[in-house]
Protein backbone atom coordinates (compact mmCIF):
# COMPACT_ATOMS: atom_id res chain seq x y z
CA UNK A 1 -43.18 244.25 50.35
CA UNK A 2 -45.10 241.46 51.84
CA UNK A 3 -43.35 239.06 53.78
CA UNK A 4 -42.65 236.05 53.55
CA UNK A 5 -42.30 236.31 49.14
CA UNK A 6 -44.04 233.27 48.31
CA UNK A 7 -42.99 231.03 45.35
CA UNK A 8 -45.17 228.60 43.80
CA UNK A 9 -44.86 228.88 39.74
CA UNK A 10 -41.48 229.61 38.26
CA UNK A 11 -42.31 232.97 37.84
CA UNK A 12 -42.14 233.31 41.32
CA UNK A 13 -38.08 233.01 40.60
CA UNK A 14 -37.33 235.93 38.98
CA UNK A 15 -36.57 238.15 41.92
CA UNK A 16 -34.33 235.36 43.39
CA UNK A 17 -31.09 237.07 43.18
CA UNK A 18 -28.92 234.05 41.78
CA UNK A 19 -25.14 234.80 42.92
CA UNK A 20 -21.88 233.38 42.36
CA UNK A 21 -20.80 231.83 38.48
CA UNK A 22 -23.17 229.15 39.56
CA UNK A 23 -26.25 231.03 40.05
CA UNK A 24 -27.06 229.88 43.29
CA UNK A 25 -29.28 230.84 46.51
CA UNK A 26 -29.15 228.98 49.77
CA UNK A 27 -32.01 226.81 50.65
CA UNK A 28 -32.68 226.20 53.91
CA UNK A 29 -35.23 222.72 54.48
CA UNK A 30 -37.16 223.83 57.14
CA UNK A 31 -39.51 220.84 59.09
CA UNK A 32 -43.71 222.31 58.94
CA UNK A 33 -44.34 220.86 61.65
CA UNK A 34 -42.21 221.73 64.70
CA UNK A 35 -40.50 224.49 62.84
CA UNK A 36 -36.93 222.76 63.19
CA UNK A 37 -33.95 223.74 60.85
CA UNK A 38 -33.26 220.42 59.02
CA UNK A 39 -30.35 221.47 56.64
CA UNK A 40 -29.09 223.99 54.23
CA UNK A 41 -27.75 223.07 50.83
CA UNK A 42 -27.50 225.04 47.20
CA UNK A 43 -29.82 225.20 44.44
CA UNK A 44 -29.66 227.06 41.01
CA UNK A 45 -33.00 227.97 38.91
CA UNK A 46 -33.11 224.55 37.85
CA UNK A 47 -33.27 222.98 41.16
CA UNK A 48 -36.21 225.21 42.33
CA UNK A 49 -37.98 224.43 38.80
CA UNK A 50 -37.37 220.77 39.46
CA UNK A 51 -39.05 220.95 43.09
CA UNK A 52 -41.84 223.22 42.15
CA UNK A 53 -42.49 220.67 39.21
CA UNK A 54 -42.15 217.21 41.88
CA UNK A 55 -43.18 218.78 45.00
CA UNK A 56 -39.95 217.22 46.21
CA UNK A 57 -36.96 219.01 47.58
CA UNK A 58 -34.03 219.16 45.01
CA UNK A 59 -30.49 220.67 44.99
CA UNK A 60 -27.46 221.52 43.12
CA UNK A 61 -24.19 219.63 44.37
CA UNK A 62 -20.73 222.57 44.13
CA UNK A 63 -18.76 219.03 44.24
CA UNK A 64 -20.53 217.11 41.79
CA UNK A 65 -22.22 220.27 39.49
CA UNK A 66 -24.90 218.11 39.07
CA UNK A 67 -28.52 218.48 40.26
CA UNK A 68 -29.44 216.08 43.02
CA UNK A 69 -32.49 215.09 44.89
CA UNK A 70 -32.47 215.28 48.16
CA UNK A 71 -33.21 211.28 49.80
CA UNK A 72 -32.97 210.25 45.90
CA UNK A 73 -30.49 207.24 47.31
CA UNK A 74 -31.93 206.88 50.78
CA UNK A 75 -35.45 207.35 50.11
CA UNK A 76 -35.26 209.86 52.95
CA UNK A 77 -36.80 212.39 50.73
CA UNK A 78 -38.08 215.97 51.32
CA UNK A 79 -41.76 216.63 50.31
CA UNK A 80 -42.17 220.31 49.80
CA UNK A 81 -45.55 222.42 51.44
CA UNK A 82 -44.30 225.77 50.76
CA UNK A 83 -41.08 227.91 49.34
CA UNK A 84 -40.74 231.39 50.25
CA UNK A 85 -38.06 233.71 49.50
CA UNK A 86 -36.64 236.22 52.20
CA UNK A 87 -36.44 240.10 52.25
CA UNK A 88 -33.45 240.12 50.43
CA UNK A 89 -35.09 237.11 47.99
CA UNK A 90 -30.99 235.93 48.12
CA UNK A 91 -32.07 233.16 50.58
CA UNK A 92 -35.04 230.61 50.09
CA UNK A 93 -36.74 228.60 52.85
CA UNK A 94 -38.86 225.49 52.18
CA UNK A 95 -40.98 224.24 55.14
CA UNK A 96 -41.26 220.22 54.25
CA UNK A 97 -42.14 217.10 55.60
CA UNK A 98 -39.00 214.63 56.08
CA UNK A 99 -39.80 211.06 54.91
CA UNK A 100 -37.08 210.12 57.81
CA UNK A 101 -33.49 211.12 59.05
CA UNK A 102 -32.22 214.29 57.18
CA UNK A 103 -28.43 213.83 58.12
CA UNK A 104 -26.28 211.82 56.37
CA UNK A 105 -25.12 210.56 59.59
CA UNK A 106 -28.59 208.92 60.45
CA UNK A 107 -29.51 211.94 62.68
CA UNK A 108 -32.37 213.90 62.21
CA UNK A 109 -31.13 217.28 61.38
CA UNK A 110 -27.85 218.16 59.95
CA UNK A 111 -27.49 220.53 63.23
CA UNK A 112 -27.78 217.87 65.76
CA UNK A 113 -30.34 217.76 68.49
CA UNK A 114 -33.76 218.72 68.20
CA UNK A 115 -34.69 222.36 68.87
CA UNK A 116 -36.78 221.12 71.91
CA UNK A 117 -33.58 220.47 73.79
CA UNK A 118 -30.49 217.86 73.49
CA UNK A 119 -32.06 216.18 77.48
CA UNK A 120 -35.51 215.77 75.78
CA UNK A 121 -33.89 214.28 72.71
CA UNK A 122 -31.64 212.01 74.31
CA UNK A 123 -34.49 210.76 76.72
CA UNK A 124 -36.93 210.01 73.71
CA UNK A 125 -33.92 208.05 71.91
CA UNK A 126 -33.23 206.25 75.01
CA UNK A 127 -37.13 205.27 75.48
CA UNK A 128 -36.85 203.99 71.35
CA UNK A 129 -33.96 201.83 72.29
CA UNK A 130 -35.75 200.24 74.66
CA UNK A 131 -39.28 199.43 73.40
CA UNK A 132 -37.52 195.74 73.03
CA UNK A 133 -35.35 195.22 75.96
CA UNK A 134 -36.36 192.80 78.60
CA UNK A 135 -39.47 193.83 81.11
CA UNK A 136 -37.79 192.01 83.69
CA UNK A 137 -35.01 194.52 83.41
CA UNK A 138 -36.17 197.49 82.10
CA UNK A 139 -39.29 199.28 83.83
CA UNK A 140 -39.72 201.25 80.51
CA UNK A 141 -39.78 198.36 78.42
CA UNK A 142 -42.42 197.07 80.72
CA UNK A 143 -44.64 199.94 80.09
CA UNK A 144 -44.63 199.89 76.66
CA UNK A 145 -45.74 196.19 76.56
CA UNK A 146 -48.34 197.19 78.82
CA UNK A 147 -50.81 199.44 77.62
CA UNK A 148 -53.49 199.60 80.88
CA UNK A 149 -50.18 199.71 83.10
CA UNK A 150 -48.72 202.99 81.40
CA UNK A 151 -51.84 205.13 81.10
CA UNK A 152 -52.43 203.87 84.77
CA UNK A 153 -49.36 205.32 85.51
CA UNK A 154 -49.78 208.53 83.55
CA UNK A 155 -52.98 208.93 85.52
CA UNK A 156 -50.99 208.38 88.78
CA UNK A 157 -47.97 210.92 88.04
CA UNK A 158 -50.80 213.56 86.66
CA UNK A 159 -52.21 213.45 90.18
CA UNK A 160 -48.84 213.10 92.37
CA UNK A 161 -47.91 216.37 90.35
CA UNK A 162 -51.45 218.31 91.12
CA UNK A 163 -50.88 217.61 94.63
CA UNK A 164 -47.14 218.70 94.57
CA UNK A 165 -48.16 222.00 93.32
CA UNK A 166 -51.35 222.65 95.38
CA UNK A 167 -49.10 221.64 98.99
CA UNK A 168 -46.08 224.36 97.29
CA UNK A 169 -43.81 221.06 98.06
CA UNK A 170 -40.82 222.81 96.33
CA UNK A 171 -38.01 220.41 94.72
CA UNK A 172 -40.63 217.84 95.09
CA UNK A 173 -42.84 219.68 92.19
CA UNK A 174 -39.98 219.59 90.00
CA UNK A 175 -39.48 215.81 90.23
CA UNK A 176 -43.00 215.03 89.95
CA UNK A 177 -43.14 217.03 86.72
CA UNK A 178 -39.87 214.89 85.67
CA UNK A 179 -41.76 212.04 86.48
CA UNK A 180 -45.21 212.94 84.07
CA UNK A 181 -43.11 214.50 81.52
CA UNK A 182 -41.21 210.87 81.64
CA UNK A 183 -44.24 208.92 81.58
CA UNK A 184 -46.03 211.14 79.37
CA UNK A 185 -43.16 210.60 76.20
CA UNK A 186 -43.32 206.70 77.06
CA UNK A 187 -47.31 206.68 76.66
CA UNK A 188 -47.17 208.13 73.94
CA UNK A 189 -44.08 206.39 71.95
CA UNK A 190 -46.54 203.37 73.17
CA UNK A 191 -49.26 205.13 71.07
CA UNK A 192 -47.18 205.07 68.31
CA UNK A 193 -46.67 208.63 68.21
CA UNK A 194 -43.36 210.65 67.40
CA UNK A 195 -41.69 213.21 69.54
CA UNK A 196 -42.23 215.51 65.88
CA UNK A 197 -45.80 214.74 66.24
CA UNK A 198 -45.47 216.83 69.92
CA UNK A 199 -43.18 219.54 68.81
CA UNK A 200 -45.23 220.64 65.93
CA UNK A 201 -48.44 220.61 68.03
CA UNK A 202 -46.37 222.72 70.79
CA UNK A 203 -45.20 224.66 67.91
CA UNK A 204 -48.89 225.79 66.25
CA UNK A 205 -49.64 226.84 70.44
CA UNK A 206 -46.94 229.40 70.08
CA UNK A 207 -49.00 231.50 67.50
């Protein structure tokens, strides 16, 4: 048997083993790019027909018995890139690509923090809070108003870290490296950029 059991037509569904006097598997939404857990929820044969057929994620609600599409209200919706069934084909994973916050609580995953850590999380969500408080007050608001200031600074930490390492300055290294890693997330928030957008490039260096 070939692992993972790929589904992409709905004949791909016929070794799903259906249980329960719903017929239902557990899908679990799985983000592509970092390779985060998002969320698990139900779906029956219909559901999985109805997402290979939009390419978007869609469930079956035990409280409502109704099919249901995941960010149908919010718009938060789940684009599919692959479904896969697991050894067992009783459990269904679906790598997607979030259109925003999975959780019905505004978070991004219904498990909490991001797999890179709760401190790296926190930090990144702090540095998004700021991008408009006051540069008189706030030294990271300052940076990302000023683009030739940051990457200045980025440049500056980069090197303070380098020399850290090559003197074996102990504690010192590890604040240095606190200080790029800072200064690296707020360059590139200022770029626009997501802290998804790191994960799943740290993730595709892992294979």
């Amino acid at each position: 048997m070939t692992l993972p059991l790929p589904i992409r037509t709905p004949d791909d569904l016929e070794p799903l083993r259906f249980g329960g006097p719903d017929g239902l598997v557990p899908v679990i939404a799985q983000d592509h790019r970092s390779g985060r857990v998002l969320m698990l929820a139900w779906a029956n044969r219909e559901a999985l027909e109805r997402t290979l057929e939009s390419g978007e994620l869609h469930f079956w609600s035990r409280a409502r018995r109704q099919l249901w599409k995941k960010g149908e209200t919010s718009g938060n919706v789940l684009q599919v890139r692959a479904l896969s069934a697991d050894c067992d084909a009783d459990t269904v994973l679906a790598q997607v690509d979030p259109a925003g916050p999975v959780c019905h609580t505004g978070a991004r995953t219904c498990f909490g923090d991001r797999s890179s850590g709760g401190l790296v999380d926190r930090l990144w969500r702090r540095l998004e809070a700021r991008k408009d408080a006051d540069p008189a007050t706030s030294y990271t608001a300052e940076l990302l108003q000023d683009e030739n200031r940051r990457l200045k600074k980025l440049g500056e930490e980069a090197t303070e870290l380098v020399v850290a390492l090559a003197r074996r300055e102990g504690t010192r290294i590890d604040e240095e490296a606190a200080d790029l890693l800072y200064h690296t997330l707020v360059a590139l928030l200022g770029a626009g950029r997501d802290l998804d957008d790191l994960l799943g490039a740290l993730a595709a260096r892992e294979r």
